[in-house]
C-alpha atoms as a PDB file:
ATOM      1  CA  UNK A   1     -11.388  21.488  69.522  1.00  0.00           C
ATOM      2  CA  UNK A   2     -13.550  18.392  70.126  1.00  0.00           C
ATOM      3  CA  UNK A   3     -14.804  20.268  73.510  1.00  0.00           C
ATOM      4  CA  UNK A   4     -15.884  23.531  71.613  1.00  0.00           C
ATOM      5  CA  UNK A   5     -17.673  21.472  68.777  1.00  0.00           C
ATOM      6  CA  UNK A   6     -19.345  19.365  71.113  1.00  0.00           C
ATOM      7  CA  UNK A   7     -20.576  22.811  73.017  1.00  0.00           C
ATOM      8  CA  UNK A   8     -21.821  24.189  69.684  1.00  0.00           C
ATOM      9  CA  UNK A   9     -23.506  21.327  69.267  1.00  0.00           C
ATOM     10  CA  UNK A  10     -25.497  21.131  72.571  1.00  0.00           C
ATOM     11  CA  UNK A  11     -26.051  24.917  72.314  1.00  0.00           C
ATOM     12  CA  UNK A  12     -27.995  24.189  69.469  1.00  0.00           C
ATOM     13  CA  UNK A  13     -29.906  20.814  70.700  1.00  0.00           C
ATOM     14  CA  UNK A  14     -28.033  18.309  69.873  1.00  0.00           C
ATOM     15  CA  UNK A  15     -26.749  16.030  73.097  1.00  0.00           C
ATOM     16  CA  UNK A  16     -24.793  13.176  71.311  1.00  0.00           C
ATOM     17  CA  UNK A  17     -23.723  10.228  73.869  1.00  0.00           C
ATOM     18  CA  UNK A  18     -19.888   9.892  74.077  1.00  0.00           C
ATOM     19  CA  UNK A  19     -20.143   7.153  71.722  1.00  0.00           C
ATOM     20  CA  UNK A  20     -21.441   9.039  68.721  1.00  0.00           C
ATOM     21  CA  UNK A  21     -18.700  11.689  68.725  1.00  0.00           C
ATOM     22  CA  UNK A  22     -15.012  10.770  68.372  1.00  0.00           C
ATOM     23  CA  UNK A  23     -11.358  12.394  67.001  1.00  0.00           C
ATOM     24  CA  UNK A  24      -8.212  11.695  65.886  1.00  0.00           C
ATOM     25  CA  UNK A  25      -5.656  14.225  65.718  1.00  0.00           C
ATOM     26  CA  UNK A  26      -2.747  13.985  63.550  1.00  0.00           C
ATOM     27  CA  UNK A  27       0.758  16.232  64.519  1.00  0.00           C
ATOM     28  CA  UNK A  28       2.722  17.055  61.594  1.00  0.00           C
ATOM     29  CA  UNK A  29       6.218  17.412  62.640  1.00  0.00           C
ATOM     30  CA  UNK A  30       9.352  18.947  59.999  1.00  0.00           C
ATOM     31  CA  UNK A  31      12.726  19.927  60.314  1.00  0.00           C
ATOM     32  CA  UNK A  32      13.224  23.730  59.929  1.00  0.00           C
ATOM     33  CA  UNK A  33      16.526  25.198  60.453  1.00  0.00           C
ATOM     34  CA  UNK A  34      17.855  21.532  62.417  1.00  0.00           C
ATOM     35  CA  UNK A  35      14.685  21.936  64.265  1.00  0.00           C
ATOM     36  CA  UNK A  36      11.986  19.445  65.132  1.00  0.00           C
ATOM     37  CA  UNK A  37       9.009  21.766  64.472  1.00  0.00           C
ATOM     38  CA  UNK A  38       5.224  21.132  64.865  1.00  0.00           C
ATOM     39  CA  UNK A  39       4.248  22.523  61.010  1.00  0.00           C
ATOM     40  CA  UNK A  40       0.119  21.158  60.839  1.00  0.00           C
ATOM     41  CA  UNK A  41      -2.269  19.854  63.205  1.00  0.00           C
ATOM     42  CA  UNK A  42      -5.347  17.523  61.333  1.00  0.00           C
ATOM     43  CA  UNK A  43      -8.436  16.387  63.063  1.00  0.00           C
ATOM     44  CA  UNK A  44     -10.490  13.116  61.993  1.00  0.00           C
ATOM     45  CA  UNK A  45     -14.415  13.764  63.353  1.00  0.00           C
ATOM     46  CA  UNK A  46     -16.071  11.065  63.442  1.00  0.00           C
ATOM     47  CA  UNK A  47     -19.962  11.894  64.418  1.00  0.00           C
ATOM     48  CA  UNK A  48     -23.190   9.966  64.494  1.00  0.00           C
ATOM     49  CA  UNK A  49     -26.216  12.309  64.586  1.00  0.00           C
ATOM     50  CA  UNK A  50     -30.079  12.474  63.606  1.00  0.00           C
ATOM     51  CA  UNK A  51     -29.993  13.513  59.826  1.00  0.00           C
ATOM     52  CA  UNK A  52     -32.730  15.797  61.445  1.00  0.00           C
ATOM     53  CA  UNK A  53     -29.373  17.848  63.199  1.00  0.00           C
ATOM     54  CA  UNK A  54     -27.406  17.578  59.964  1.00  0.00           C
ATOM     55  CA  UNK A  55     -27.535  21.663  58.827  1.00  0.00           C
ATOM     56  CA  UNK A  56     -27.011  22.152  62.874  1.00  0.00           C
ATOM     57  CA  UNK A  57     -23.285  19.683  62.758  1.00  0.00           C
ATOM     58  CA  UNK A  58     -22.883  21.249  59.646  1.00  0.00           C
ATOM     59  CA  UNK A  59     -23.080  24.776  61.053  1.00  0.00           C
ATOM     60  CA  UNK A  60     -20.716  23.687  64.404  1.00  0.00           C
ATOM     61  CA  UNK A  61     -18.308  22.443  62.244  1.00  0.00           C
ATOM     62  CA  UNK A  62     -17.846  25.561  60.470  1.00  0.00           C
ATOM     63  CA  UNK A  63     -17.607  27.937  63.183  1.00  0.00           C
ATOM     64  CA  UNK A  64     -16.262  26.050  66.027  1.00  0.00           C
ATOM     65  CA  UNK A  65     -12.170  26.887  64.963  1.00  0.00           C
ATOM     66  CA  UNK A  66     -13.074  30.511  65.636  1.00  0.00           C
ATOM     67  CA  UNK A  67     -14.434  29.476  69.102  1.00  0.00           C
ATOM     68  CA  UNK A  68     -11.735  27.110  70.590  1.00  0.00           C
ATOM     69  CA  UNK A  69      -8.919  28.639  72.455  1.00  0.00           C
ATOM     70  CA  UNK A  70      -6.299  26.745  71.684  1.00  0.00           C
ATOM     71  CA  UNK A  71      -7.106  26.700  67.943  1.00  0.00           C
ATOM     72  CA  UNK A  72      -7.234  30.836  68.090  1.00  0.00           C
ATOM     73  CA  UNK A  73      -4.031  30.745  70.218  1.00  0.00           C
ATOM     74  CA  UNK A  74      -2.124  28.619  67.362  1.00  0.00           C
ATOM     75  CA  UNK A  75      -3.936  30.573  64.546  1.00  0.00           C
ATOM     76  CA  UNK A  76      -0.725  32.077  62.456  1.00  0.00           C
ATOM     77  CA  UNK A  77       1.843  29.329  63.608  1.00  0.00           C
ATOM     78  CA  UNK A  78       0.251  26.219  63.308  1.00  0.00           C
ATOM     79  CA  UNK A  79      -2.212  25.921  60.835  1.00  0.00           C
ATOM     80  CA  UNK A  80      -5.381  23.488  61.612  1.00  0.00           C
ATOM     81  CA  UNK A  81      -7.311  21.946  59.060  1.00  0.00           C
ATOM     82  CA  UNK A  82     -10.141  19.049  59.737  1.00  0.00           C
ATOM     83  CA  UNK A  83     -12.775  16.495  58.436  1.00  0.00           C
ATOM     84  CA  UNK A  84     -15.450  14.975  59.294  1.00  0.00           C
ATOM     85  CA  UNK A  85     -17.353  11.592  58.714  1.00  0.00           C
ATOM     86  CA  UNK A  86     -20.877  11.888  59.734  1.00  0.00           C
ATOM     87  CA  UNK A  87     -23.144   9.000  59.742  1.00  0.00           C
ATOM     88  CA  UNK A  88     -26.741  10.144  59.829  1.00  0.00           C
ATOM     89  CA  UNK A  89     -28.110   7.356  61.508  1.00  0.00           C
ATOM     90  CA  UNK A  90     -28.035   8.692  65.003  1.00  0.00           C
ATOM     91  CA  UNK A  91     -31.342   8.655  67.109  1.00  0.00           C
ATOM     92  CA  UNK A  92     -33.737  11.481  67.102  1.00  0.00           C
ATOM     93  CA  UNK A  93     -34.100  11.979  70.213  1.00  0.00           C
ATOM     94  CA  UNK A  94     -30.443  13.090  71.107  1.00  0.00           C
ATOM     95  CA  UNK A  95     -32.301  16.213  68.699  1.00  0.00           C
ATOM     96  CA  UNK A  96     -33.934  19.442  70.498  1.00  0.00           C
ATOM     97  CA  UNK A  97     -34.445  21.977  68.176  1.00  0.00           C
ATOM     98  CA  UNK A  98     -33.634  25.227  69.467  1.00  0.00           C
ATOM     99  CA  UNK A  99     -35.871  28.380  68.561  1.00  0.00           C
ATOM    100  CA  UNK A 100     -34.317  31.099  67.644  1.00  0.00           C
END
């Protein structure tokens, strides 16, 4: 999912240096039945941008599930939730508007 968000992000103006965008995914694992079964997947985003690009992260973040592949090929058997910490304090010039 960090590939598609990333996308979103540059479709929209926002180039962030590898540095300023990060993730930690977290497999939640249960027993069902005597099985070892993968129940949850959580994501840790951790993002510096321009606060100029804060509605556009804010935006990617809420659409980019629908967009990744593997995230719409787990949809109804592994559920997917995330977070994100966003530090505002990223330089302006990784920030191209986009007109629309």
């Amino acid at each position: 999912m960090l590939g598609t968000l990333n996308g979103a992000l540059e479709v929209r103006g926002l180039k962030l240096p590898p540095e300023a965008i990060d993730v930690e995914a977290e497999g939640v694992n249960e027993v069902v039945d005597r099985i070892v079964k993968l129940t949850g997947i959580h994501l840790r985003y951790r993002l510096v941008v321009p606060s100029e690009a804060r509605d556009v992260v804010d935006r990617s973040l809420a659409g980019h599930g629908d967009k990744c592949p593997t995230a719409v090929s787990l949809r109804g058997s592994v559920p997917i939730t995330f977070e994100a910490d966003i530090d505002e304090s990223g330089d302006p010039g990784w920030f191209t508007p986009r007109e629309r």
